[in-house]
PDB file of N, CA and C in Angstrom:
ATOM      1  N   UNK A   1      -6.444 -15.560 -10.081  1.00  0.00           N
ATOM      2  CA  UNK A   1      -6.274 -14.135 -10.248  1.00  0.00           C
ATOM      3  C   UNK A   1      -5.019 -13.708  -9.481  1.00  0.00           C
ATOM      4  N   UNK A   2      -4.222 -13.038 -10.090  1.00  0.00           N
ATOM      5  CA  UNK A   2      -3.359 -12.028  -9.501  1.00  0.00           C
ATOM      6  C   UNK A   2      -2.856 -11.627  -8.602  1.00  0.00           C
ATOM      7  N   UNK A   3      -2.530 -11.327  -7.161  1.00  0.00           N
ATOM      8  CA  UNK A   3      -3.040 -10.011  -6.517  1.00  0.00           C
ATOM      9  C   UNK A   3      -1.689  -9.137  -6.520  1.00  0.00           C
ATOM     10  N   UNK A   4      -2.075  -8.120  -6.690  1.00  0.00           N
ATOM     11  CA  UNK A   4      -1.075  -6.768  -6.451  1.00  0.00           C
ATOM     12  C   UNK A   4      -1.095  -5.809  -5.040  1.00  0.00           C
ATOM     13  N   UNK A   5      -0.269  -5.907  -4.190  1.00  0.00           N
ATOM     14  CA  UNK A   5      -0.062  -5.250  -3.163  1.00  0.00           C
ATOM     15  C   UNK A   5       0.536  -3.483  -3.094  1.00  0.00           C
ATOM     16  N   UNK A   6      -0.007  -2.709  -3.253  1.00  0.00           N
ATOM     17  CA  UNK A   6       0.305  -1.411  -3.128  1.00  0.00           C
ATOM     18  C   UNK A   6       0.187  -0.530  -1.986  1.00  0.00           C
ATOM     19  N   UNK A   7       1.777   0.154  -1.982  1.00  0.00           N
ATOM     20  CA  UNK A   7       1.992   1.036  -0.762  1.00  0.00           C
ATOM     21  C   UNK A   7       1.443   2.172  -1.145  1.00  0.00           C
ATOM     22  N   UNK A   8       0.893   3.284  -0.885  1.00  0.00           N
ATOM     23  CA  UNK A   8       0.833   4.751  -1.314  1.00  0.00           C
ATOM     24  C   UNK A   8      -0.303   4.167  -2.284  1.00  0.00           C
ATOM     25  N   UNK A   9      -1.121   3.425  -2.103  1.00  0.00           N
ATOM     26  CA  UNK A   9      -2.300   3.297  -2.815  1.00  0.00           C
ATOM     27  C   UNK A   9      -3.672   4.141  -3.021  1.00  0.00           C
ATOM     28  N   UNK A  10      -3.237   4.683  -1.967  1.00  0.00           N
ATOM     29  CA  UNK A  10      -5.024   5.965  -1.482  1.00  0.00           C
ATOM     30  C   UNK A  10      -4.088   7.806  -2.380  1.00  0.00           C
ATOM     31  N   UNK A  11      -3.116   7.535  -2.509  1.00  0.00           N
ATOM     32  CA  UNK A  11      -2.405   8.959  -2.683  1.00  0.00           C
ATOM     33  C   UNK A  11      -2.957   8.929  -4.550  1.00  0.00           C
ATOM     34  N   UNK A  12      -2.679  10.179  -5.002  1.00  0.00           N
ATOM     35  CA  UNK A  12      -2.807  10.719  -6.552  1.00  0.00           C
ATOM     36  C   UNK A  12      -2.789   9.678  -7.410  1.00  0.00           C
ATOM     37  N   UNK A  13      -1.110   9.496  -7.176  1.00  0.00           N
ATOM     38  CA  UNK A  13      -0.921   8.643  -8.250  1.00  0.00           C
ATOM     39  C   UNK A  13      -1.375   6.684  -8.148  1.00  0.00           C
ATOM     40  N   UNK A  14      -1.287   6.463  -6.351  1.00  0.00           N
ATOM     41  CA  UNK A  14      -1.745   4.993  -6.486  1.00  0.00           C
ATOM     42  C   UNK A  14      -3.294   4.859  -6.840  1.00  0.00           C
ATOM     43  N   UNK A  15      -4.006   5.950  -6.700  1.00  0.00           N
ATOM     44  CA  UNK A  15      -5.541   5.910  -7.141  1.00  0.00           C
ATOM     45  C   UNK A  15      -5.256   5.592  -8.476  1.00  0.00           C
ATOM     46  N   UNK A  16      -4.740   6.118  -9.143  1.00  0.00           N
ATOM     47  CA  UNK A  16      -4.661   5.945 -10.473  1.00  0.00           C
ATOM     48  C   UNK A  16      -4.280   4.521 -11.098  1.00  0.00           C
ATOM     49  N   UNK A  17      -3.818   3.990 -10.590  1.00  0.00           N
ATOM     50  CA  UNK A  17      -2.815   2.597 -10.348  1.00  0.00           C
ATOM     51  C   UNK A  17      -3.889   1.494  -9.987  1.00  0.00           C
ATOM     52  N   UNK A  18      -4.577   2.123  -8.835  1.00  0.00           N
ATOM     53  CA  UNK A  18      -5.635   1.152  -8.093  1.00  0.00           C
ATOM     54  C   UNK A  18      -6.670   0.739  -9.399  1.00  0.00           C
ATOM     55  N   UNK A  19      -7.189   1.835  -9.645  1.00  0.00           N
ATOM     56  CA  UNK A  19      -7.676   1.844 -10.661  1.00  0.00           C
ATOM     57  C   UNK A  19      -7.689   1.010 -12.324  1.00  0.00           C
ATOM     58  N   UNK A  20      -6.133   1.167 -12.540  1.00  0.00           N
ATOM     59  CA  UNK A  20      -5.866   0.293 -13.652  1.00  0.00           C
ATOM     60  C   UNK A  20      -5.846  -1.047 -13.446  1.00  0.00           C
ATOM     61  N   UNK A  21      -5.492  -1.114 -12.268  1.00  0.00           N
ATOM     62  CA  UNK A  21      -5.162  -2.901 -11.767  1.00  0.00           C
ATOM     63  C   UNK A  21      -6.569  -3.552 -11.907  1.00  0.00           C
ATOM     64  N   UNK A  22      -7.329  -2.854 -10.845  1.00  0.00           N
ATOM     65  CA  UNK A  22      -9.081  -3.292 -11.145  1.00  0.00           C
ATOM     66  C   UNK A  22      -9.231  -3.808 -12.737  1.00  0.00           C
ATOM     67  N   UNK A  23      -9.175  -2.851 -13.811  1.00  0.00           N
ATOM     68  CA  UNK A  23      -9.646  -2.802 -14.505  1.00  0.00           C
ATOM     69  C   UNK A  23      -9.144  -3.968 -15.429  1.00  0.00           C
ATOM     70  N   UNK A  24      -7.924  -3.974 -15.571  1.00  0.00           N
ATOM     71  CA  UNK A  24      -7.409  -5.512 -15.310  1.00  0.00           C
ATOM     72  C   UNK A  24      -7.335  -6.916 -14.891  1.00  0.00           C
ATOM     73  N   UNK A  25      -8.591  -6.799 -14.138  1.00  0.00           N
ATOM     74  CA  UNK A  25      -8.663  -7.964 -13.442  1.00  0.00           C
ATOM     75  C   UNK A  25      -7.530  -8.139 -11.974  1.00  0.00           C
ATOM     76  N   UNK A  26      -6.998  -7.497 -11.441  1.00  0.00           N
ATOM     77  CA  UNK A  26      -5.951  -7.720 -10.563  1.00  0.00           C
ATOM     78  C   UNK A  26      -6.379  -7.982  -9.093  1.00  0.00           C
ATOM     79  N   UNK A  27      -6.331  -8.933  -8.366  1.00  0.00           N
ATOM     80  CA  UNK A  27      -6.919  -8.631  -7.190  1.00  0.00           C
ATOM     81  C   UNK A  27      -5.876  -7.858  -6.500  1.00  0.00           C
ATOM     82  N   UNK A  28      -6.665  -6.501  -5.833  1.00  0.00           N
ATOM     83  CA  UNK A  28      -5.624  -5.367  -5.506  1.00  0.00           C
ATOM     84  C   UNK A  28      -6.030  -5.095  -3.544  1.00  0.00           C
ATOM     85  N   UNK A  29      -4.492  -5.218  -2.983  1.00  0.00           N
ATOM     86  CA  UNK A  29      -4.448  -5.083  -1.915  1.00  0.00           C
ATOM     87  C   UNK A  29      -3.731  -3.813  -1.510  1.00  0.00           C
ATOM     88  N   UNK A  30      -4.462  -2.543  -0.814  1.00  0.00           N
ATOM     89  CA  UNK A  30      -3.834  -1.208  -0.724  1.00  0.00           C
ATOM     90  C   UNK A  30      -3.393  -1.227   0.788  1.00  0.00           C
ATOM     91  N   UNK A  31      -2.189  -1.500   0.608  1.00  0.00           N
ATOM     92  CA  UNK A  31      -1.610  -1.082   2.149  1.00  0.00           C
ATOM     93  C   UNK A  31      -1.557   0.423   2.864  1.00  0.00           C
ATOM     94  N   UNK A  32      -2.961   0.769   3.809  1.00  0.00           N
ATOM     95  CA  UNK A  32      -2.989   1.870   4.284  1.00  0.00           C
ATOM     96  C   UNK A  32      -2.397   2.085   6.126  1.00  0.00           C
ATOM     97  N   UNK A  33      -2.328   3.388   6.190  1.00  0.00           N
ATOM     98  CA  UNK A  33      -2.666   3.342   7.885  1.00  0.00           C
ATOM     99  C   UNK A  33      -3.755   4.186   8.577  1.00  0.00           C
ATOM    100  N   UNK A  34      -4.608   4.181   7.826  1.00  0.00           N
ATOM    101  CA  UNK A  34      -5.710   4.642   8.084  1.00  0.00           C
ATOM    102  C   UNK A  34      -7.428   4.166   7.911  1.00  0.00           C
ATOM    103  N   UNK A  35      -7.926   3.382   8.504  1.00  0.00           N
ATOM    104  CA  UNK A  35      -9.724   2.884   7.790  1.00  0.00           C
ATOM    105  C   UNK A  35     -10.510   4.088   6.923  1.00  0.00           C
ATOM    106  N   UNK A  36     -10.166   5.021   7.244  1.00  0.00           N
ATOM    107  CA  UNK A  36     -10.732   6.459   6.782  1.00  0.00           C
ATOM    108  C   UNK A  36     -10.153   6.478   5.347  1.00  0.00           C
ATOM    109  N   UNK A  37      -9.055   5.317   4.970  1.00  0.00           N
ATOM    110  CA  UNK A  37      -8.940   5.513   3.236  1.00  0.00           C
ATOM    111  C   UNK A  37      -9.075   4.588   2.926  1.00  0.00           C
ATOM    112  N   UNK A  38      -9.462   3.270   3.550  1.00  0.00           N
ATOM    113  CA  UNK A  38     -10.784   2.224   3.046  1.00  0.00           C
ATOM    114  C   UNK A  38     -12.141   2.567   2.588  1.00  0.00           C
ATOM    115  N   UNK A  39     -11.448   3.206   1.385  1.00  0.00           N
ATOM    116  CA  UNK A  39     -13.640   3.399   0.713  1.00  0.00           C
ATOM    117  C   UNK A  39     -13.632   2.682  -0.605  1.00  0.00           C
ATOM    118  N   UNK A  40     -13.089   1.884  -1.218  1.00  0.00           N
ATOM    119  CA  UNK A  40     -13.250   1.296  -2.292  1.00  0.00           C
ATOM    120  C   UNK A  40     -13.956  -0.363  -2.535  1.00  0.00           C
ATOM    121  N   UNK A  41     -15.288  -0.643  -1.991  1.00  0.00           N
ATOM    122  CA  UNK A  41     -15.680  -1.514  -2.180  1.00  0.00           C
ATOM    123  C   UNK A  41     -14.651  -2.827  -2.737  1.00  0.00           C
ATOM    124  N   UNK A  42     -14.317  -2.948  -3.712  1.00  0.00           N
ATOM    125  CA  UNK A  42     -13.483  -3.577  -4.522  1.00  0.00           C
ATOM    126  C   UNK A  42     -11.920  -3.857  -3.865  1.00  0.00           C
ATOM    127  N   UNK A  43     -11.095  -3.592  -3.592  1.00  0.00           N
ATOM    128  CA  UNK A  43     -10.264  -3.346  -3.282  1.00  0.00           C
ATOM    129  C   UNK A  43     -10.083  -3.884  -1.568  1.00  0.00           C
ATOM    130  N   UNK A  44      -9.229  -4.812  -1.419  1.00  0.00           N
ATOM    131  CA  UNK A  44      -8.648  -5.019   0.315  1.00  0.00           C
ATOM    132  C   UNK A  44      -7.783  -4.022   0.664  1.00  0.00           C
ATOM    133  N   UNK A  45      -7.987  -3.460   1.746  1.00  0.00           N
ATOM    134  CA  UNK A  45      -7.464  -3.146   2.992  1.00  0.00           C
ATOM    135  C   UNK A  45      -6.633  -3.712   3.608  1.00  0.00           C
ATOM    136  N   UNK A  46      -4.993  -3.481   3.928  1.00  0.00           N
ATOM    137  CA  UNK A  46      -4.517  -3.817   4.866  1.00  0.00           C
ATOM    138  C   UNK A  46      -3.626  -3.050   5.404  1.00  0.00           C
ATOM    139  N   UNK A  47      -3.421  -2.542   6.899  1.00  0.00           N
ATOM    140  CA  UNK A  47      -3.204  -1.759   7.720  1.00  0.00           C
ATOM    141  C   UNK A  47      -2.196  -2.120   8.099  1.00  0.00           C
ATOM    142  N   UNK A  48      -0.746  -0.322   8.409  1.00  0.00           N
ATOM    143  CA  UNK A  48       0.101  -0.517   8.896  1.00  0.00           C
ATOM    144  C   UNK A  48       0.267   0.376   9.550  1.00  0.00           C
ATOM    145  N   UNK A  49       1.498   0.676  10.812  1.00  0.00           N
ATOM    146  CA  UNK A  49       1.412   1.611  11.499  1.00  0.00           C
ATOM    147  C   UNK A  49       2.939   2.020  11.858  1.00  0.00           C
ATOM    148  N   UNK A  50       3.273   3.226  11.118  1.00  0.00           N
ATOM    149  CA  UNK A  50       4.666   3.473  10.614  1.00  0.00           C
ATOM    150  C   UNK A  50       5.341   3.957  12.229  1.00  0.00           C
ATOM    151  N   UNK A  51       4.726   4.280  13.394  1.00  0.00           N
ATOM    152  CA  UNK A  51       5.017   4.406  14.907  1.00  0.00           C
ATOM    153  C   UNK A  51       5.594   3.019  15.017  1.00  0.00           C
ATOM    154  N   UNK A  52       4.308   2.276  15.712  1.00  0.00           N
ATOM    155  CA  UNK A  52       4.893   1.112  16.028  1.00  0.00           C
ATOM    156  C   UNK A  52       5.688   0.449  15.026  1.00  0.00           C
ATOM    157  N   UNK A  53       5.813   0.856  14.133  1.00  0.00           N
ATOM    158  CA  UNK A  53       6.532  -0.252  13.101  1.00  0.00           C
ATOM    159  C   UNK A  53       6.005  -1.428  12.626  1.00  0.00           C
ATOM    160  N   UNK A  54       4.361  -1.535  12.713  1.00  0.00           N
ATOM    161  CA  UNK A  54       3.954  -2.869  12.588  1.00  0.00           C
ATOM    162  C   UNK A  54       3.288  -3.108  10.785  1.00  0.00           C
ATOM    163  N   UNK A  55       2.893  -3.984  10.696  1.00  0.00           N
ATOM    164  CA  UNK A  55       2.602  -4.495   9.110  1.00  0.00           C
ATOM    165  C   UNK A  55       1.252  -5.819   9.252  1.00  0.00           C
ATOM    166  N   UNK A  56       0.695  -5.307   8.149  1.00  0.00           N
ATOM    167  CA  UNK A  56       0.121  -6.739   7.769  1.00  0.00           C
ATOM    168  C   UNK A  56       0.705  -7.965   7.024  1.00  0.00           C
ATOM    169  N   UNK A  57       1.646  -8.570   8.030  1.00  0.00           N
ATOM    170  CA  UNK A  57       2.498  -9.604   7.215  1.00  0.00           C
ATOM    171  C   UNK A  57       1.726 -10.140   6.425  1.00  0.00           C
ATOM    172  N   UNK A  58       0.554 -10.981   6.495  1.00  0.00           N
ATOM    173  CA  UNK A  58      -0.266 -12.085   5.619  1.00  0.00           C
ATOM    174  C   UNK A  58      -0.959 -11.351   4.460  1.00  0.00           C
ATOM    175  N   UNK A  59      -1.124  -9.677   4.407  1.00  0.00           N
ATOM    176  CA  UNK A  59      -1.485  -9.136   3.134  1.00  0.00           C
ATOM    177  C   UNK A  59       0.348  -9.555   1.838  1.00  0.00           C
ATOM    178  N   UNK A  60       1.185  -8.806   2.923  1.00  0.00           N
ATOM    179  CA  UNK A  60       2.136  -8.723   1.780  1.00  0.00           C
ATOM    180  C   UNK A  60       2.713 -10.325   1.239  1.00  0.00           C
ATOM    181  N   UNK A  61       2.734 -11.187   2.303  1.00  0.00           N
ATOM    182  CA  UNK A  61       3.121 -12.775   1.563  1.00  0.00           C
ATOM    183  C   UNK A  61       2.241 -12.798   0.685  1.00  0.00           C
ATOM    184  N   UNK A  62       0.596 -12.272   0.681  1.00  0.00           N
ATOM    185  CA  UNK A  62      -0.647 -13.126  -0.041  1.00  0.00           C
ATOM    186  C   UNK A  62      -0.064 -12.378  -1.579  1.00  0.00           C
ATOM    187  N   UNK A  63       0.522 -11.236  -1.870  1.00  0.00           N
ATOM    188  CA  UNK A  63       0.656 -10.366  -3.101  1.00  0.00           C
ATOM    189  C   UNK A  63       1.859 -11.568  -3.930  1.00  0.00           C
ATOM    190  N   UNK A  64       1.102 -11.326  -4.782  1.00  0.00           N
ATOM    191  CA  UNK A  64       2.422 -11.565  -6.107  1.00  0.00           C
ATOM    192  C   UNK A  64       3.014 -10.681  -6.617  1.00  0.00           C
ATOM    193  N   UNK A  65       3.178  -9.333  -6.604  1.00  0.00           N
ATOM    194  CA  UNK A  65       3.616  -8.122  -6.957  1.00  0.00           C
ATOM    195  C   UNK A  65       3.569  -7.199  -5.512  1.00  0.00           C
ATOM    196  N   UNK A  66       4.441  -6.386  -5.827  1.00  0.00           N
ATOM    197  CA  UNK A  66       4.528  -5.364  -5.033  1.00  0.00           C
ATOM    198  C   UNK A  66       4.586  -4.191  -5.551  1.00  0.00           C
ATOM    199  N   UNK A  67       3.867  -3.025  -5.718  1.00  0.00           N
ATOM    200  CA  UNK A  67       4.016  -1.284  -5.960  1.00  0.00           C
ATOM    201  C   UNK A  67       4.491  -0.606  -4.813  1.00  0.00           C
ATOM    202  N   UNK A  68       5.640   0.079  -4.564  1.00  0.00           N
ATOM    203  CA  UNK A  68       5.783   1.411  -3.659  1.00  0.00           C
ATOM    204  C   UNK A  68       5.594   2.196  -4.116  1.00  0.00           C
ATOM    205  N   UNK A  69       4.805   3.109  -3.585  1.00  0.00           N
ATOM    206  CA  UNK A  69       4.508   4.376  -3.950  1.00  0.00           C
ATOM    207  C   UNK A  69       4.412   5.497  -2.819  1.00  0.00           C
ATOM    208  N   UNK A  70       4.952   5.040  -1.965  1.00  0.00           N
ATOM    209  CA  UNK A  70       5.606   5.937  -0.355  1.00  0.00           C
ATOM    210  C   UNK A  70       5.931   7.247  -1.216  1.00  0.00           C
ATOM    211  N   UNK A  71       5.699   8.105  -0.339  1.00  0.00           N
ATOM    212  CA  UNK A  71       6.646   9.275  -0.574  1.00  0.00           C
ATOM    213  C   UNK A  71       8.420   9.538   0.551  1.00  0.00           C
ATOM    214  N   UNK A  72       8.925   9.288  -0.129  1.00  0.00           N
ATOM    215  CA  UNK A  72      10.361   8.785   1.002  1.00  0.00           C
ATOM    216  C   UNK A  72      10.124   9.986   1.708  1.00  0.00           C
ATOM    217  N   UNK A  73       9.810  11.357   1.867  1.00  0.00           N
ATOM    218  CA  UNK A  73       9.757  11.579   3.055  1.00  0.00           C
ATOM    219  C   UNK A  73       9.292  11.540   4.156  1.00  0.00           C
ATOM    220  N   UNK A  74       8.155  10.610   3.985  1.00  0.00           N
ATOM    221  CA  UNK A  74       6.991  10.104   4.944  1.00  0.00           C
ATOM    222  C   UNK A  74       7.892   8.470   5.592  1.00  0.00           C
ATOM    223  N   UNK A  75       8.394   8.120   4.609  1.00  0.00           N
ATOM    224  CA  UNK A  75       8.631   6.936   5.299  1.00  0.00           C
ATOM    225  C   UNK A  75      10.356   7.416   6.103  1.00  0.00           C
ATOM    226  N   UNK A  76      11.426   8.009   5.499  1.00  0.00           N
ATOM    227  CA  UNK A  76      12.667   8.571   5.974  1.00  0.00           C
ATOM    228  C   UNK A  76      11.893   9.685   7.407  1.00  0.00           C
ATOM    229  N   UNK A  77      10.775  10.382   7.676  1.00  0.00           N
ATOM    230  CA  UNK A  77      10.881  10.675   9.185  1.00  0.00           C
ATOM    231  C   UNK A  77      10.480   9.951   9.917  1.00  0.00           C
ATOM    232  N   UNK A  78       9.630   8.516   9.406  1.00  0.00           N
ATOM    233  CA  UNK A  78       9.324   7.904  10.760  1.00  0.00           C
ATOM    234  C   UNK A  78      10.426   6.736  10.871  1.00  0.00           C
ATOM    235  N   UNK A  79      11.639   7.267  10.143  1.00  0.00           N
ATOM    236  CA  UNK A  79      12.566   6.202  10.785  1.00  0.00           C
ATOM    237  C   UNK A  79      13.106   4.949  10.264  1.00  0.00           C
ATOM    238  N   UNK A  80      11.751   4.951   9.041  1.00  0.00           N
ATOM    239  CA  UNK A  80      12.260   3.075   8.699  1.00  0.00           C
ATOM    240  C   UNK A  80      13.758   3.196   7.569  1.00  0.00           C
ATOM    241  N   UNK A  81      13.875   4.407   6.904  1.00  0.00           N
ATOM    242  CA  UNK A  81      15.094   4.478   6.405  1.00  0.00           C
ATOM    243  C   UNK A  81      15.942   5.542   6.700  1.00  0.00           C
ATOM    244  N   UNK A  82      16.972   5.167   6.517  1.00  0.00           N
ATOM    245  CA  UNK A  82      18.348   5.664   7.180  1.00  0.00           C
ATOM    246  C   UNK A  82      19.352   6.443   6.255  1.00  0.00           C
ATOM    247  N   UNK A  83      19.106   7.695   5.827  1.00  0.00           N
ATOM    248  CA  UNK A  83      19.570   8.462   4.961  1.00  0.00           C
ATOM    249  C   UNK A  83      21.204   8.113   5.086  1.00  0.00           C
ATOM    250  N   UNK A  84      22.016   8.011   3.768  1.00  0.00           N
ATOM    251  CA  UNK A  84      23.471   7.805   4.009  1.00  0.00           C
ATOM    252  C   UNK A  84      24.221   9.524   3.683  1.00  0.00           C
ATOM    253  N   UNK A  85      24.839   9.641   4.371  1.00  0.00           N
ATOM    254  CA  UNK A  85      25.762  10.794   3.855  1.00  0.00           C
ATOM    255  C   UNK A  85      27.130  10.873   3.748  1.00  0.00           C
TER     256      UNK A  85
END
């Protein structure tokens, strides 16, 4: 099986996403920073923390796909990107 790794997985549109992948057969890994948006039986959990800057390296190697679905202004104030002007 599959697996698909998704950023912005708990938000509108990755629910929607989460959703199709399941239904698909996809084994689906939602990269959150919160346990409080771990409620989907089905679906792994793996936790990041946009302060410290840290990641679940061994979720994102385990994905064969990757979805972003960040909202760049969530990820551009905590820093990890660097607006050009």
């Amino acid at each position: 099986m599959e697996s698909v790794l998704i950023t912005g997985g708990t938000g509108l549109v990755g629910n929607v996403l989460v959703e199709e992948l399941l239904r698909r057969k996809y084994h689906v890994i939602v990269m959150t920073r919160g346990e409080k948006d771990a409620r989907d039986p089905n679906v792994q959990y793996a936790y990041w923390d946009v302060e410290k800057q840290t990641i679940d390296d061994a979720a994102v190697a385990s994905a064969d796909h990757i979805y972003t679905w960040l909202a760049p202004i969530s990820v551009s104030s905590a820093g990890l990107i660097k607006e050009s002007r």
